[in-house]
Protein backbone atom coordinates (compact mmCIF):
# COMPACT_ATOMS: atom_id res chain seq x y z
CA UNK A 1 39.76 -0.38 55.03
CA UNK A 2 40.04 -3.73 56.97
CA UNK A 3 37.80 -6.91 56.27
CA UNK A 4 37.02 -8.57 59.25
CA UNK A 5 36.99 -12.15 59.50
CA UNK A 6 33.67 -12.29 61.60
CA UNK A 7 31.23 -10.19 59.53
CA UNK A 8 30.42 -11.04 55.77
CA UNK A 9 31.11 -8.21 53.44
CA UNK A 10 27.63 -9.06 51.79
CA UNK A 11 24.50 -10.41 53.68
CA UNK A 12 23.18 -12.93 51.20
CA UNK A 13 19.90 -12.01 52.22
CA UNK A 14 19.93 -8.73 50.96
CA UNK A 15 20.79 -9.61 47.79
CA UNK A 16 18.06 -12.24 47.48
CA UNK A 17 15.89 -9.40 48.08
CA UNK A 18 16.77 -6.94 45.78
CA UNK A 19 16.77 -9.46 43.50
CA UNK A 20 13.30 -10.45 43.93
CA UNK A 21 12.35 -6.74 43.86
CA UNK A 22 14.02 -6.28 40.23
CA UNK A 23 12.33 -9.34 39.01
CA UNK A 24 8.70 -8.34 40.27
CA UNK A 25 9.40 -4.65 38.29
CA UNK A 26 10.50 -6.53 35.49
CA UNK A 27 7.50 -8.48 35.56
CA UNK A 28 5.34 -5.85 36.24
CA UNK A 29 6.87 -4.31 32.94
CA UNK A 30 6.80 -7.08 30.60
CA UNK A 31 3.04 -7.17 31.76
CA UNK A 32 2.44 -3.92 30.62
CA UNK A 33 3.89 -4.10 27.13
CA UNK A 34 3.61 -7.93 26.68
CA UNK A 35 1.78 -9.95 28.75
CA UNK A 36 1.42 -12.92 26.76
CA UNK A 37 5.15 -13.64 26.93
CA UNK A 38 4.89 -14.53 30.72
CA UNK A 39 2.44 -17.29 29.78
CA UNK A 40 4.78 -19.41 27.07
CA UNK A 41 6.86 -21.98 28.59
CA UNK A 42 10.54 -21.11 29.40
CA UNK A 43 10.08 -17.27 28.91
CA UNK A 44 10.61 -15.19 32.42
CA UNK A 45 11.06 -11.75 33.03
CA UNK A 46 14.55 -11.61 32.34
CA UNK A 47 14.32 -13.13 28.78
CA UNK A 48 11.29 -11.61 28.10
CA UNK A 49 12.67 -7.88 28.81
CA UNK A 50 16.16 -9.12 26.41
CA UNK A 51 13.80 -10.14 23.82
CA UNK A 52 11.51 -6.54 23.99
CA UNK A 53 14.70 -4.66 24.40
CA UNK A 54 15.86 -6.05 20.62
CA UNK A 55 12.78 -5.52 19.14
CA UNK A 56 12.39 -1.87 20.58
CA UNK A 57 16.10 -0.91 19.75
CA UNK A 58 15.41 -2.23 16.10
CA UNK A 59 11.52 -1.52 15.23
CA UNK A 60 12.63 -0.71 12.01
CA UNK A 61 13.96 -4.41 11.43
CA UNK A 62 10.46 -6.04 12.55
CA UNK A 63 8.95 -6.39 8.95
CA UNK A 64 8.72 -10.32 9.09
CA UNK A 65 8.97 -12.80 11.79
CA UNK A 66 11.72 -13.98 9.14
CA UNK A 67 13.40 -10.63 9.97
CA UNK A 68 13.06 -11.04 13.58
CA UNK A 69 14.76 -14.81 13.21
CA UNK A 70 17.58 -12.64 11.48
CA UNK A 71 17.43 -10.05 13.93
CA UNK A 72 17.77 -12.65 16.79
CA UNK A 73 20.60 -13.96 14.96
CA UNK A 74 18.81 -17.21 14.65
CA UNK A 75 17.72 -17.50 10.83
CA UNK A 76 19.06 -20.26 8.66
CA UNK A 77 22.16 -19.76 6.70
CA UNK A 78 22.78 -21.87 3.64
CA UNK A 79 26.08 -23.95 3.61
CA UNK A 80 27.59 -25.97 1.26
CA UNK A 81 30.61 -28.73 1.71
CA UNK A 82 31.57 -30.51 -1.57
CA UNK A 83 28.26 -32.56 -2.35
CA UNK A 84 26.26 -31.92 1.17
CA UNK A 85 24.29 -28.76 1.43
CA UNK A 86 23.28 -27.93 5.26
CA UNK A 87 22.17 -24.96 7.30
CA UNK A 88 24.53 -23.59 10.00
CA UNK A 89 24.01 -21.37 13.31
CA UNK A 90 23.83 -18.21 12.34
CA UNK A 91 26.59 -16.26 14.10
CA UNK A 92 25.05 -12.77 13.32
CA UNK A 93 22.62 -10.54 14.96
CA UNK A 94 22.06 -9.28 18.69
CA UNK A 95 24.19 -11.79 20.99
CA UNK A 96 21.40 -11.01 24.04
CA UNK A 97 17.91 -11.79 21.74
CA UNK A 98 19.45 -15.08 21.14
CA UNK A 99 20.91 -15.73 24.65
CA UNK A 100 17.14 -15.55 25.63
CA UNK A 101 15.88 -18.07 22.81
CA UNK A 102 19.02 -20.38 23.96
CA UNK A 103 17.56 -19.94 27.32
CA UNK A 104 13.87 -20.86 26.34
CA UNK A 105 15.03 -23.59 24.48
CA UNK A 106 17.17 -25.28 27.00
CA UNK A 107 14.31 -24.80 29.37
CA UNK A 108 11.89 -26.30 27.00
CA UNK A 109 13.83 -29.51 26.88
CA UNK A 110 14.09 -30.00 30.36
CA UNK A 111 10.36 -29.36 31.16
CA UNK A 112 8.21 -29.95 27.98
CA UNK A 113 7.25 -32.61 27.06
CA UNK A 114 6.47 -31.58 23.74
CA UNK A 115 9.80 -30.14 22.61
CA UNK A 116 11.44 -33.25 24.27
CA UNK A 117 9.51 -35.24 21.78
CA UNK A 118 10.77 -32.98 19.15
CA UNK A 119 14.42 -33.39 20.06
CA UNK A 120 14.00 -37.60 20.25
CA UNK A 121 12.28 -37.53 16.99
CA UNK A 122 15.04 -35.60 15.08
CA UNK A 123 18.01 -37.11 16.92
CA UNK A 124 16.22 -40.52 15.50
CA UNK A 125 16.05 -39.01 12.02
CA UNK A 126 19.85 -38.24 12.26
CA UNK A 127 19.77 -34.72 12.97
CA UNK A 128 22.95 -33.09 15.18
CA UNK A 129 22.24 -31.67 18.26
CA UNK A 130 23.07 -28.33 17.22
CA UNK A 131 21.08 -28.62 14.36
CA UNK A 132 18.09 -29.43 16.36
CA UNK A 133 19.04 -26.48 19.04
CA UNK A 134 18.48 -24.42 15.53
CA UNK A 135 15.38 -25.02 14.74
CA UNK A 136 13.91 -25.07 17.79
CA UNK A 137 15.63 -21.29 18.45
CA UNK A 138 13.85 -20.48 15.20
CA UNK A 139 10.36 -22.30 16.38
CA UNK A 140 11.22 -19.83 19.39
CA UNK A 141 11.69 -16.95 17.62
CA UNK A 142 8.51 -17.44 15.53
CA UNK A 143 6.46 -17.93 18.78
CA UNK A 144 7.45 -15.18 20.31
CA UNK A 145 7.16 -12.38 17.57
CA UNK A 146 3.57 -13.54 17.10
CA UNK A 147 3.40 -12.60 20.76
CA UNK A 148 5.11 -9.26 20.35
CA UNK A 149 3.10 -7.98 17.83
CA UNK A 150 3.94 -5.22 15.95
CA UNK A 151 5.62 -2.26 18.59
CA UNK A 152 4.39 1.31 18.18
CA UNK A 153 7.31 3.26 16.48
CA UNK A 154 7.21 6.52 18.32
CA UNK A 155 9.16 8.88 20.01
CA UNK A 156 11.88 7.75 22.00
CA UNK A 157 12.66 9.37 25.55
């Protein structure tokens, strides 16, 4: 099959549109299961469907929202080093739950205030940034299994 030069294999503007038709079905979707998510700050469609996707392939792991932190793969884990004790990352968990807290969180810092604030207050009480990144994902987490709720366990299609 020849390319030729002239003609663009993919019209751009095609794409644009399907994508805009995925993300209004995803909305639509996330507003039928959860609607609250689409309210919080730095939660879209895409992160809110990773986030409902973990929780509905593990209901049986939604006992706490400490369990959801751990299912998210953002609860604390307890380090030591010689005579200083810290908590780490935790490294664990399903990789796409906490690709959507990283993503709330990074969008938090650029456009709320409030978690801006946050991150200037700990840096000044000598927190790391990745330290800071954790317990914000955590503050995430919290939020939004509050929002989830508790899902209906029932037969799956």
């Amino acid at each position: 099959m020849a390319v030729h030069e002239d003609r663009p294999l993919v019209q751009f503007g095609v794409l644009s549109e399907q994508i805009r038709v995925v993300d209004a079905r995803l909305a639509r979707l996330v507003e039928c299961h959860a609607p609250r998510l689409l309210e919080v700050v730095g939660i879209g469609p895409d992160t809110a469907v990773a986030l409902l996707i973990a929780v509905g392939d593990n209901p049986e792991r939604l006992g706490s929202e400490a369990s959801f932190a751990a299912l998210c793969g953002v609860s604390p884990v307890e380090r030591s080093s010689g005579r200083r004790q810290f908590r780490r990352l935790n490294r664990g968990g399903d990789r796409q739950a906490n690709a959507a807290l990283h993503r709330i969180v990074f969008t938090r810092l650029q456009v709320d205030s409030r978690t801006r604030d946050y991150y200037e207050r700990r840096i000044k009480e000598g927190k790391t940034r990745r330290e800071i990144v954790r317990c914000l994902k955590r503050y995430a987490a919290r939020e939004v299994f509050h929002l989830i709720g508790q899902p209906q366990s029932g037969p799956r299609a």
